[in-house]
N, C-alpha and C. Protein backbone atom coordinates (compact mmCIF):
# COMPACT_ATOMS: atom_id res chain seq x y z
N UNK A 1 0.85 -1.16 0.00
CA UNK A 1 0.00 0.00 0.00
C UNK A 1 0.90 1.22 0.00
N UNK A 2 0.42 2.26 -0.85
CA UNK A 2 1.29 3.69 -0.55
C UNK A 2 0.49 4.33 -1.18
N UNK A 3 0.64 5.57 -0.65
CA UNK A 3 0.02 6.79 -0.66
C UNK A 3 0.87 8.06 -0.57
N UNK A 4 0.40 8.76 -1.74
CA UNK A 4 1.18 9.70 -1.85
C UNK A 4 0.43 11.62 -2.33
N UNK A 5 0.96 12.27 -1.79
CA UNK A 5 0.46 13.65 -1.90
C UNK A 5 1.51 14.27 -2.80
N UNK A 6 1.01 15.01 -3.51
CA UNK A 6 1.06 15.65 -4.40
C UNK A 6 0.84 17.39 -4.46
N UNK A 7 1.87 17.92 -5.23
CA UNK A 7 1.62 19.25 -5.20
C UNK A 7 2.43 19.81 -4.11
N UNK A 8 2.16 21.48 -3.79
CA UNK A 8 2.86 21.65 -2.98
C UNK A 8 2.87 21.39 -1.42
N UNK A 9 1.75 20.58 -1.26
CA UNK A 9 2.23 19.66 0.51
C UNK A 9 2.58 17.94 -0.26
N UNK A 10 3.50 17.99 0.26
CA UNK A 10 4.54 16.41 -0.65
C UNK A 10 4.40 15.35 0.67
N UNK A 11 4.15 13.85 0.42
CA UNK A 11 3.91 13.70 1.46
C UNK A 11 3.84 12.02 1.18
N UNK A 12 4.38 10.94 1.77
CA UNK A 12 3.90 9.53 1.45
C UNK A 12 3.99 9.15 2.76
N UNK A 13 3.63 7.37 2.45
CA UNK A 13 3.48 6.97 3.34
C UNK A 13 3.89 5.14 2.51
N UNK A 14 3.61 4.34 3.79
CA UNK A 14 3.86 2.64 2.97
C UNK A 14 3.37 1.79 3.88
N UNK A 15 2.76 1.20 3.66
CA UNK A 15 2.19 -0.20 4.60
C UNK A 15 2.19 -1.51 3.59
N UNK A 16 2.90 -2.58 4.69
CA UNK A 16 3.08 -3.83 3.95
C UNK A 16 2.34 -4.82 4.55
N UNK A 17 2.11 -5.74 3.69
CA UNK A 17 0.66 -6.63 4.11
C UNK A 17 1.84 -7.78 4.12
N UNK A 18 1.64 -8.90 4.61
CA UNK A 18 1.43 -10.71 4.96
C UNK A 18 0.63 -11.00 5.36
N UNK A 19 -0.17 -12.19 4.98
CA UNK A 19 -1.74 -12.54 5.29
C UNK A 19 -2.33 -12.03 5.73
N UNK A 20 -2.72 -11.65 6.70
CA UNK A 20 -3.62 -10.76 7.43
C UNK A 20 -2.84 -9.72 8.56
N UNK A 21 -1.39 -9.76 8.24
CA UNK A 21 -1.05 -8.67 9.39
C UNK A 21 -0.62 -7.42 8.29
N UNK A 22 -0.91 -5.95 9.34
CA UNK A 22 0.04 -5.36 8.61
C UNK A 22 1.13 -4.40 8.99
N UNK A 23 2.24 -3.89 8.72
CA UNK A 23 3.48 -3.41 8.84
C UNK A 23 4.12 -2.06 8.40
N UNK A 24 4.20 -1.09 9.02
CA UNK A 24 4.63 0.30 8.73
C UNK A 24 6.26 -0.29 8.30
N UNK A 25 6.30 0.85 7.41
CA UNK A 25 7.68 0.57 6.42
C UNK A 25 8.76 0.49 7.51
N UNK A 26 8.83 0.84 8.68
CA UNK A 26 10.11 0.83 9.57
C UNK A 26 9.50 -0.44 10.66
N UNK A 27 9.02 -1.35 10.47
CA UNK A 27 8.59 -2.39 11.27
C UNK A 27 8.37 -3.82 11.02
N UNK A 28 8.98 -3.32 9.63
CA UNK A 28 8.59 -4.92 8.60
C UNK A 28 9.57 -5.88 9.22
N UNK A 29 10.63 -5.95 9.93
CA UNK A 29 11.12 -6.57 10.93
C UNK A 29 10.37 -7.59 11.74
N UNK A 30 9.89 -7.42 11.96
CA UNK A 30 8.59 -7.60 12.76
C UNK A 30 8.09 -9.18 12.11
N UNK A 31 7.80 -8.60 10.72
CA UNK A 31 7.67 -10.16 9.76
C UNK A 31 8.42 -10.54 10.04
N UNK A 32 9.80 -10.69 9.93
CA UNK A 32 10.58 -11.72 9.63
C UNK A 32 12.20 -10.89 10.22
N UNK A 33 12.62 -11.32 11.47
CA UNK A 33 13.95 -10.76 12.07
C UNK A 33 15.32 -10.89 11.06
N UNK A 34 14.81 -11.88 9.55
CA UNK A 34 16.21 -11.05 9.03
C UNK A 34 16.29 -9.74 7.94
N UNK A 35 14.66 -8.82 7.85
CA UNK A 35 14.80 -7.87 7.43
C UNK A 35 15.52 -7.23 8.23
N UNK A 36 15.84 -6.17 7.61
CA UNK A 36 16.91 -5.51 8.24
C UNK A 36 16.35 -3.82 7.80
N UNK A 37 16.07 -3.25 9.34
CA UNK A 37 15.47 -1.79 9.12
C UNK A 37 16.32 -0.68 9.18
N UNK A 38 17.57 -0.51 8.54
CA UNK A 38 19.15 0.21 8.60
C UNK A 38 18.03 1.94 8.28
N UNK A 39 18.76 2.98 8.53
CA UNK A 39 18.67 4.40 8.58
C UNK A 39 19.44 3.91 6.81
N UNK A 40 19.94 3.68 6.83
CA UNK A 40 20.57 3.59 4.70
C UNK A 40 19.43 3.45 4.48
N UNK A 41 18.60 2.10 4.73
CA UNK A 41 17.61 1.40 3.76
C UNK A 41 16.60 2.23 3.69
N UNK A 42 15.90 2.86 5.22
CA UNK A 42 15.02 3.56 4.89
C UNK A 42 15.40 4.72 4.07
N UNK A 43 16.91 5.63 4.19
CA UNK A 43 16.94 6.44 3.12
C UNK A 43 16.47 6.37 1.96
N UNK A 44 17.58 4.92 1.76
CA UNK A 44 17.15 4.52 0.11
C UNK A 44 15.45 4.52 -0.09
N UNK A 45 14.73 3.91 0.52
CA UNK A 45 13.20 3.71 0.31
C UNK A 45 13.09 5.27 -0.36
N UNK A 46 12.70 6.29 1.02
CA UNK A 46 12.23 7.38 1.07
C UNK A 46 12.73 8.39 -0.44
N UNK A 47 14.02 7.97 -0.74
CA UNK A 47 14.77 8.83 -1.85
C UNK A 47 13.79 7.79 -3.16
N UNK A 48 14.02 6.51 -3.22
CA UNK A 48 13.27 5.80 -4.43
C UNK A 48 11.42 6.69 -4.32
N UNK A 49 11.02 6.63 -3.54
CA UNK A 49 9.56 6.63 -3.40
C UNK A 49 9.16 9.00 -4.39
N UNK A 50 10.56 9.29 -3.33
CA UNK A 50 10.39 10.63 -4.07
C UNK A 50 10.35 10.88 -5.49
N UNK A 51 11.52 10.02 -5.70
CA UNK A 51 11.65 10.20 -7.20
C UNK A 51 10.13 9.47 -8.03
N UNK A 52 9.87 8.85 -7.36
CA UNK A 52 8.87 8.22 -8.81
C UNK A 52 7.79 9.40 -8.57
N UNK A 53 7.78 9.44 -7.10
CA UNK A 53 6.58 10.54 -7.24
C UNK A 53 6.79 11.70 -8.33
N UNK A 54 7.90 12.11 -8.02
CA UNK A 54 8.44 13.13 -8.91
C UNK A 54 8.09 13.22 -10.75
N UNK A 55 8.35 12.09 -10.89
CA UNK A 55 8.52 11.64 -12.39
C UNK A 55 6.86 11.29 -12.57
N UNK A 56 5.88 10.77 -11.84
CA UNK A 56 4.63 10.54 -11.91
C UNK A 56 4.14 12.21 -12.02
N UNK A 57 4.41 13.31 -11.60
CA UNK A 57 3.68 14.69 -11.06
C UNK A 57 4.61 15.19 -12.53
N UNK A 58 5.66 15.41 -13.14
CA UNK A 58 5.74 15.93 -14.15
C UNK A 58 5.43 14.92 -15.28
N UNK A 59 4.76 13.68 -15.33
CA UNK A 59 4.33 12.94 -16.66
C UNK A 59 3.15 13.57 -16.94
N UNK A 60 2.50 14.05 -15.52
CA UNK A 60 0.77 14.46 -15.77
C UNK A 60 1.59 15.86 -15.90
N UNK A 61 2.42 16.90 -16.14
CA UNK A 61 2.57 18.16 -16.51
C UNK A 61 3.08 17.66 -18.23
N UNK A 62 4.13 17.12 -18.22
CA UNK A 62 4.29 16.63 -19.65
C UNK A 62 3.56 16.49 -20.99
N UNK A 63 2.17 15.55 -20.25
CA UNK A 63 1.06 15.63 -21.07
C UNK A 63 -0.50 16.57 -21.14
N UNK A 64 0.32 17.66 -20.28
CA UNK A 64 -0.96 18.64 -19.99
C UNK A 64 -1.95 17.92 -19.17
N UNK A 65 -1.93 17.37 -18.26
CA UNK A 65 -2.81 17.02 -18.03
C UNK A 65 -3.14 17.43 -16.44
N UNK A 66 -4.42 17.39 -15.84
CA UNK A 66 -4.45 17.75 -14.49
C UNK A 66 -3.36 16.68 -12.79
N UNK A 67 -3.03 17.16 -12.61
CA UNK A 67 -1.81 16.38 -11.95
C UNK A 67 -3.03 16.40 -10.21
N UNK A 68 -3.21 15.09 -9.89
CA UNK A 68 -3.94 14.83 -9.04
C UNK A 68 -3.29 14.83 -7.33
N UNK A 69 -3.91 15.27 -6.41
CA UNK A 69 -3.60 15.78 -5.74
C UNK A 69 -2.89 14.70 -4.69
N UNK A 70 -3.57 13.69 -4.15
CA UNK A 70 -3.42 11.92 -4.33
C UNK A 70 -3.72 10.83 -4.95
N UNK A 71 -2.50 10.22 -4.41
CA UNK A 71 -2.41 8.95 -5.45
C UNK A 71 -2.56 7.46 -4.75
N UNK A 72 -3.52 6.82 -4.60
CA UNK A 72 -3.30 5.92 -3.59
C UNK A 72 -3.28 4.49 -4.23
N UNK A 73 -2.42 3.42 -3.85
CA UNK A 73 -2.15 2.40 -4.60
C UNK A 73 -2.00 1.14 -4.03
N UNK A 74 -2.55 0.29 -4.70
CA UNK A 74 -2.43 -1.43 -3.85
C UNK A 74 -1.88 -1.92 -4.90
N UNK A 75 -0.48 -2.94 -4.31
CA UNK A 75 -0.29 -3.71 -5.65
C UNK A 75 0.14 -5.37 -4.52
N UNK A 76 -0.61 -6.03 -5.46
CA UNK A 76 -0.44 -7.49 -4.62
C UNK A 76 0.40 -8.44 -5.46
N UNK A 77 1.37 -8.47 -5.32
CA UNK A 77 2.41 -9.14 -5.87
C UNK A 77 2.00 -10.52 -6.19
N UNK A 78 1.54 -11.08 -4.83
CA UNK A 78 0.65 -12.50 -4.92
C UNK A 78 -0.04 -13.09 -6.74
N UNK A 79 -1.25 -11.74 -6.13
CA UNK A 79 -2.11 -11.86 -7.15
C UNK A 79 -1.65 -11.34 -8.57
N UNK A 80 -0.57 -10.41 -8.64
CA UNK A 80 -0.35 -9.63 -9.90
C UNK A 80 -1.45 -8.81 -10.23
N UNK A 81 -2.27 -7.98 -8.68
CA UNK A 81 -3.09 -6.92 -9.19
C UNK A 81 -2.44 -5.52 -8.65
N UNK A 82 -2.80 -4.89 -9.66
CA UNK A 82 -2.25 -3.08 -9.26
C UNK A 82 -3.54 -2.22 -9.25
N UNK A 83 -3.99 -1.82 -8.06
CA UNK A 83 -5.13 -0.87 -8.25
C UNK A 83 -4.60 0.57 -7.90
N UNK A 84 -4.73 2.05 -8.96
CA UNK A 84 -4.55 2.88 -8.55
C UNK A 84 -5.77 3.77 -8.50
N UNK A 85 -5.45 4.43 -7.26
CA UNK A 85 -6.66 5.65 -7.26
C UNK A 85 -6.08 7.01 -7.37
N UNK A 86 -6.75 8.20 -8.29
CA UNK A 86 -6.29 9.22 -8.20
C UNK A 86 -7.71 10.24 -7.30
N UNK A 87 -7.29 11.20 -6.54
CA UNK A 87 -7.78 11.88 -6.36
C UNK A 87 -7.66 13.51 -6.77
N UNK A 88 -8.39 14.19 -7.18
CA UNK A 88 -8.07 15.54 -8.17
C UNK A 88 -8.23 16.54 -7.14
N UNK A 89 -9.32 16.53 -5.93
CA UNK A 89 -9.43 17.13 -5.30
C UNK A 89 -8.72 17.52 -3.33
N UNK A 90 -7.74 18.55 -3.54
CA UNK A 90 -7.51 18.87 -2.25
C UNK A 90 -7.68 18.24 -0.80
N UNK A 91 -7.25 17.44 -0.44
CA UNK A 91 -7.43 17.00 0.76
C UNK A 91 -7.49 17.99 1.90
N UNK A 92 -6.61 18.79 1.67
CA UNK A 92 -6.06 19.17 2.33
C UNK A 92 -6.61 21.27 2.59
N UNK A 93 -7.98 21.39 1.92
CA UNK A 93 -8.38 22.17 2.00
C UNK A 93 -8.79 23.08 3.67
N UNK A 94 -9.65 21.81 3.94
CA UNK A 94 -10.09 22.62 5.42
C UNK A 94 -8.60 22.92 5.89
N UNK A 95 -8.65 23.93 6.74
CA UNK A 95 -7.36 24.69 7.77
C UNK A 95 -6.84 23.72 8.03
N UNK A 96 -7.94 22.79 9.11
CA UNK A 96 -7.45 21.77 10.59
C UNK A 96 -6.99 21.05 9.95
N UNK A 97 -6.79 20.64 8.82
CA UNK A 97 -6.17 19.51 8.11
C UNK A 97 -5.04 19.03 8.28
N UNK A 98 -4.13 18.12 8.58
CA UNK A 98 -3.26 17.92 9.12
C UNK A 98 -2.67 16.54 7.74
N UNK A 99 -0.83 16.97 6.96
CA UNK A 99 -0.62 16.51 6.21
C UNK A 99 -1.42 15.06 6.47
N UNK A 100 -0.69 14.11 7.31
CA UNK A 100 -0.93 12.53 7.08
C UNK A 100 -2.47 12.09 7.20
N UNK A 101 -3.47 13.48 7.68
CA UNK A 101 -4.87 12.77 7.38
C UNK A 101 -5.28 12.12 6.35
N UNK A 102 -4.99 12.60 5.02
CA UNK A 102 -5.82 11.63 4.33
C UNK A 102 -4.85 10.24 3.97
N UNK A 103 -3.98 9.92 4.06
CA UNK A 103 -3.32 8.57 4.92
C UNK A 103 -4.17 7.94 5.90
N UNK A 104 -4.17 8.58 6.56
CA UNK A 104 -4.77 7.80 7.77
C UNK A 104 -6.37 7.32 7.60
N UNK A 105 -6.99 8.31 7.16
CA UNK A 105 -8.03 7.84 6.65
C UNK A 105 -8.88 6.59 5.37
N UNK A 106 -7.66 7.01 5.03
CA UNK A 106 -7.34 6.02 3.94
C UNK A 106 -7.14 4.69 4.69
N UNK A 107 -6.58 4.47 5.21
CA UNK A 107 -5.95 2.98 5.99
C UNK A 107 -7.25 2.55 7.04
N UNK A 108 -7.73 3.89 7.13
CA UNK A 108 -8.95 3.46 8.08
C UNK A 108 -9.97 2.74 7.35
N UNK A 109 -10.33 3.46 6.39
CA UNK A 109 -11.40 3.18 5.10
C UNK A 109 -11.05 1.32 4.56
N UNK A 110 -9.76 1.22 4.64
CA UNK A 110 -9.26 -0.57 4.30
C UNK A 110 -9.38 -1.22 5.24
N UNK A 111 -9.90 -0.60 6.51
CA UNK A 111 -9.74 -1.66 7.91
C UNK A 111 -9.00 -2.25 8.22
N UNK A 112 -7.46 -1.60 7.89
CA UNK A 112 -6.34 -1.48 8.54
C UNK A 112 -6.26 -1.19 9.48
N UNK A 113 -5.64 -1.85 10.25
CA UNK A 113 -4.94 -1.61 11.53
C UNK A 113 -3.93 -1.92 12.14
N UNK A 114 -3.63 -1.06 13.15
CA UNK A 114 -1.78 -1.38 14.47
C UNK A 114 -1.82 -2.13 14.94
């Protein structure tokens, strides 16, 4: 799962599934003690995850097209399914809004949970 904001509040997030549990990107340890959760690796993640965002937000400028505000995505390796959702509209409009809400809401909406 990842989720990503767009525009000028920039913003992701990552949750990893095994059967029915699930795992914040710095806890996947947790699965299995010989991942390994190094300050490198998560760099590396966080630097890979920017860039695509990056390259995803100028493909939709590239082709004129409206560049969506989130992007939220399941891909199940298992199954070989990729579902993406775009959203066009502002999350992040009301004041009280706080970046990782619509993350969180999002994860709520899948009946995800800690």
């Amino acid at each position: 799962f990842i989720y990503c904001l767009i525009g000028s509040n920039k913003y992701f997030d990552i949750i990893y599934q095994n059967d029915d549990k699930y795992f914040e990107r710095h806890k996947i340890y947790l699965l299995n003690s010989n991942f390994l959760v190094t300050d490198d690796r998560q760099d590396w993640l966080i630097q890979k995850i920017v860039n695509e965002r990056n390259s995803i937000e100028s493909l939709f400028k590239k082709f004129e097209r409206e560049v969506p505000f989130e992007i939220k995505i399941i891909y199940s390796p298992k199954l070989g399914n990729l579902d993406v959702k775009f959203n066009y509209d502002d999350p992040l409009q009301n004041k009280n809004s706080a970046i990782g809400d619509g993350y969180r809401a999002w994860i709520k909406s899948l009946g995800i949970e800690f």
